[in-house]
Protein backbone atom coordinates (compact mmCIF):
# COMPACT_ATOMS: atom_id res chain seq x y z
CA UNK A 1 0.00 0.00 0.00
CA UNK A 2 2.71 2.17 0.64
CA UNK A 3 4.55 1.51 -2.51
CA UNK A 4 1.39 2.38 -4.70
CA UNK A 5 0.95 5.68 -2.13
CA UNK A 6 4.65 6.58 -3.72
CA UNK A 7 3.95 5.83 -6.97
CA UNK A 8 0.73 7.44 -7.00
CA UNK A 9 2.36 10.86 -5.91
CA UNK A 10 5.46 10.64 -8.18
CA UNK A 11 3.68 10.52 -11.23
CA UNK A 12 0.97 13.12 -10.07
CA UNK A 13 3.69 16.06 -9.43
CA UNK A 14 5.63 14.33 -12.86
CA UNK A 15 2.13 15.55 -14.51
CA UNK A 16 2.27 18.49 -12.45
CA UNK A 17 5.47 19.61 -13.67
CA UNK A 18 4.49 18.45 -17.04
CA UNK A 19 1.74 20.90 -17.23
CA UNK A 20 3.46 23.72 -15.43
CA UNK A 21 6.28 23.51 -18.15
CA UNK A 22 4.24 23.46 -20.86
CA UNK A 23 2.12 26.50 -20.16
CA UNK A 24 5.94 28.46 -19.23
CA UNK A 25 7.34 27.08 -22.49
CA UNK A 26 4.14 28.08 -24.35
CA UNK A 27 3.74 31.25 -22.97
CA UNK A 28 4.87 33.87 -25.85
CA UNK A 29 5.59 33.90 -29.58
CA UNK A 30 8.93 34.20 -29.74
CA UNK A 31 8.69 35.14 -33.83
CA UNK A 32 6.64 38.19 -32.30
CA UNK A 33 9.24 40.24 -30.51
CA UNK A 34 10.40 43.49 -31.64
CA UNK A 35 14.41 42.90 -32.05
CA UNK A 36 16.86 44.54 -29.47
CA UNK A 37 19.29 46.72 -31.36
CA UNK A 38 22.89 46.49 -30.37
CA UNK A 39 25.18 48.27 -32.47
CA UNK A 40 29.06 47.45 -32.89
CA UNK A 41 31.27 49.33 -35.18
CA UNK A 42 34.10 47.01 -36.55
CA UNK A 43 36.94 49.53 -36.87
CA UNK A 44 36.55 53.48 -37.40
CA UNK A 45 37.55 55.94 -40.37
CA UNK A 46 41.17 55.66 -39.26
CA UNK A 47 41.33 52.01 -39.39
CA UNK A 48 41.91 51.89 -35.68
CA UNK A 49 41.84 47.51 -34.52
CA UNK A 50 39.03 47.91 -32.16
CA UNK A 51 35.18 46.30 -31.51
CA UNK A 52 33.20 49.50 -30.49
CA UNK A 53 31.94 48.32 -27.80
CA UNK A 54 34.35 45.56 -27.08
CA UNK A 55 31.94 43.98 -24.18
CA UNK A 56 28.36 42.79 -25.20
CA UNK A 57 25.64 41.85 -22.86
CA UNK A 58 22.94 39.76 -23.88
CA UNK A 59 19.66 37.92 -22.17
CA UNK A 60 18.58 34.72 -23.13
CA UNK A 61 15.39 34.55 -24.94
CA UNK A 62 15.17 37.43 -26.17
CA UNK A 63 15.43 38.52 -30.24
CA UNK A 64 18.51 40.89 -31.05
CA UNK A 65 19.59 42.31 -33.76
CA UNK A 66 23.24 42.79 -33.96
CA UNK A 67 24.27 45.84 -36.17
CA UNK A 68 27.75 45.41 -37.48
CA UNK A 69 29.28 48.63 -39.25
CA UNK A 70 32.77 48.70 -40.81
CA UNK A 71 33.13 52.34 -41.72
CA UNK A 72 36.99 51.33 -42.17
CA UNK A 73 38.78 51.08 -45.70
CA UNK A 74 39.59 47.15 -45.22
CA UNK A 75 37.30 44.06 -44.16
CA UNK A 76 36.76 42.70 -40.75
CA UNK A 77 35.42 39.55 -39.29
CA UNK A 78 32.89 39.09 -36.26
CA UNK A 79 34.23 35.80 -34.78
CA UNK A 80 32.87 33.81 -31.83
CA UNK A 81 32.87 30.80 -31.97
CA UNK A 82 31.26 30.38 -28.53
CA UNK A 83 28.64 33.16 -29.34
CA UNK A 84 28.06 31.08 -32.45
CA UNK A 85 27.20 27.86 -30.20
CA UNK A 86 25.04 29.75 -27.89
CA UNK A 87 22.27 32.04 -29.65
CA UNK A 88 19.69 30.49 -32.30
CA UNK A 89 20.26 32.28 -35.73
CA UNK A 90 17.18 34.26 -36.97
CA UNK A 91 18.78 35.12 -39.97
CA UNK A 92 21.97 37.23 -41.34
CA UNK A 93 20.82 40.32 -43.52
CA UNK A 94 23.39 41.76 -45.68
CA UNK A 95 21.82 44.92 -46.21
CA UNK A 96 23.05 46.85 -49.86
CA UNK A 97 22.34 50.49 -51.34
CA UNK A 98 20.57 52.66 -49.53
CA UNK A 99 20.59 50.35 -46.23
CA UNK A 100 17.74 47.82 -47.99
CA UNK A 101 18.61 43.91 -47.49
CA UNK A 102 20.36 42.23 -50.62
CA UNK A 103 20.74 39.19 -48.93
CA UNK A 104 19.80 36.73 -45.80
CA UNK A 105 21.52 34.17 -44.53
CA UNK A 106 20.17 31.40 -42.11
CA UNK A 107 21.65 28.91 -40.15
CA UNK A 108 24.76 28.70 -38.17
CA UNK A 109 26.86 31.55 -38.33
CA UNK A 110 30.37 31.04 -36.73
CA UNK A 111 31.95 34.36 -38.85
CA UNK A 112 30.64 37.22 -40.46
CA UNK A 113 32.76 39.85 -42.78
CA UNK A 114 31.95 42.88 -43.11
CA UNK A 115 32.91 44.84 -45.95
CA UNK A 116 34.83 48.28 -45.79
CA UNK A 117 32.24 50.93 -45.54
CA UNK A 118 29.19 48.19 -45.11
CA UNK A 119 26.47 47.11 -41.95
CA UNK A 120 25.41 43.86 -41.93
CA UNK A 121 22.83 42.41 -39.38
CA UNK A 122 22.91 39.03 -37.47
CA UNK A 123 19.30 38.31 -36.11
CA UNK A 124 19.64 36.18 -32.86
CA UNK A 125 17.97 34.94 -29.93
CA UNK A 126 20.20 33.44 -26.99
CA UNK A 127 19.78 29.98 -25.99
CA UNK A 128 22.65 29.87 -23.56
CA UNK A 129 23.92 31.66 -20.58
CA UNK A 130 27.61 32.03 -20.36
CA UNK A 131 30.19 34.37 -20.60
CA UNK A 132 32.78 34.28 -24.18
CA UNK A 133 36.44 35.90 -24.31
CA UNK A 134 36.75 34.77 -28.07
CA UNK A 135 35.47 37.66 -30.23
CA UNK A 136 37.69 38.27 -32.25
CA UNK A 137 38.70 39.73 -36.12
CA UNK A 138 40.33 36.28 -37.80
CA UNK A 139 42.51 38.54 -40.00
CA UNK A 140 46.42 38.03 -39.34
CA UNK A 141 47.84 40.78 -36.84
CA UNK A 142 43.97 42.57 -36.30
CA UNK A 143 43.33 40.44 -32.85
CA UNK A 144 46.93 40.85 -31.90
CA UNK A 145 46.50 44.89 -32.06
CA UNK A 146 43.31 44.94 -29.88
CA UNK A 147 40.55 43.44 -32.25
CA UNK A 148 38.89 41.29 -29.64
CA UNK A 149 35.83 41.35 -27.55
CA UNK A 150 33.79 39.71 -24.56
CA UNK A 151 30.25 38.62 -24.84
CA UNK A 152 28.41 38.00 -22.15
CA UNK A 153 25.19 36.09 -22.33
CA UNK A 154 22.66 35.95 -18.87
């Protein structure tokens, strides 16, 4: 009797939980949320090796949209490989003349360049809370000179 008294209650708050995560996980459309703009400028007019802002702070579950900006004269790279394994990719928009999208992109993005005097934006949504030394610009010498970055994901 007391056996069946057990069982009785472990599947009942099983089903409890059950139920209690399915109306938390159900809760909101997360295609429905207005995007959080961050911006980062890769680089400035005098070519200076710097992310501007070098630390990024993100919330899981929510939708960003990560403006990248090279207003230098030579390409850059947004590199995380971390990041990469950590957010769910909306989409990448590589956006042409006069700012409209020429381009998207979807799926896993581990790099993006960004060409000299170009924005491109990487739609995400975190997935996993952590915190990521390894932004970085992949081209030889840029990380070396200061190109790198923290991301920090909550």
């Amino acid at each position: 009797m007391e056996i069946t008294a057990r069982v009785l209650f472990v599947i009942s708050t099983f089903v409890s939980c059950i139920g209690v995560a399915g109306v938390a996980l159900a809760a909101g459309d997360m295609t429905q949320q207005t995007p959080i703009d961050i911006k980062v400028q890769l680089s400035d007019e005098k070519n200076s090796l710097r992310f501007v802002p070098n630390k990024i702070e993100l919330e899981t579950g929510k939708l960003y949209r990560l403006i990248l900006s090279n207003p230098s004269a030579e390409k850059h790279y947004f590199s995380s490989e971390r990041l990469s394994q950590a957010v769910f990719t909306r989409k990448v928009q590589v956006n042409g003349a006069a700012g409209k999208a020429s381009a998207e992109v979807k799926g896993i993005i581990r790099e993006i360049e960004v060409y000299p005097n170009a924005v491109t934006e990487w739609w995400f949504v975190p997935i996993k809370a952590g915190h990521f030394g390894d932004l970085k610009c992949t081209i030889p010498g840029h990380a070396e000179a200061g190109m790198v970055g923290h991301i920090s994901i909550k």
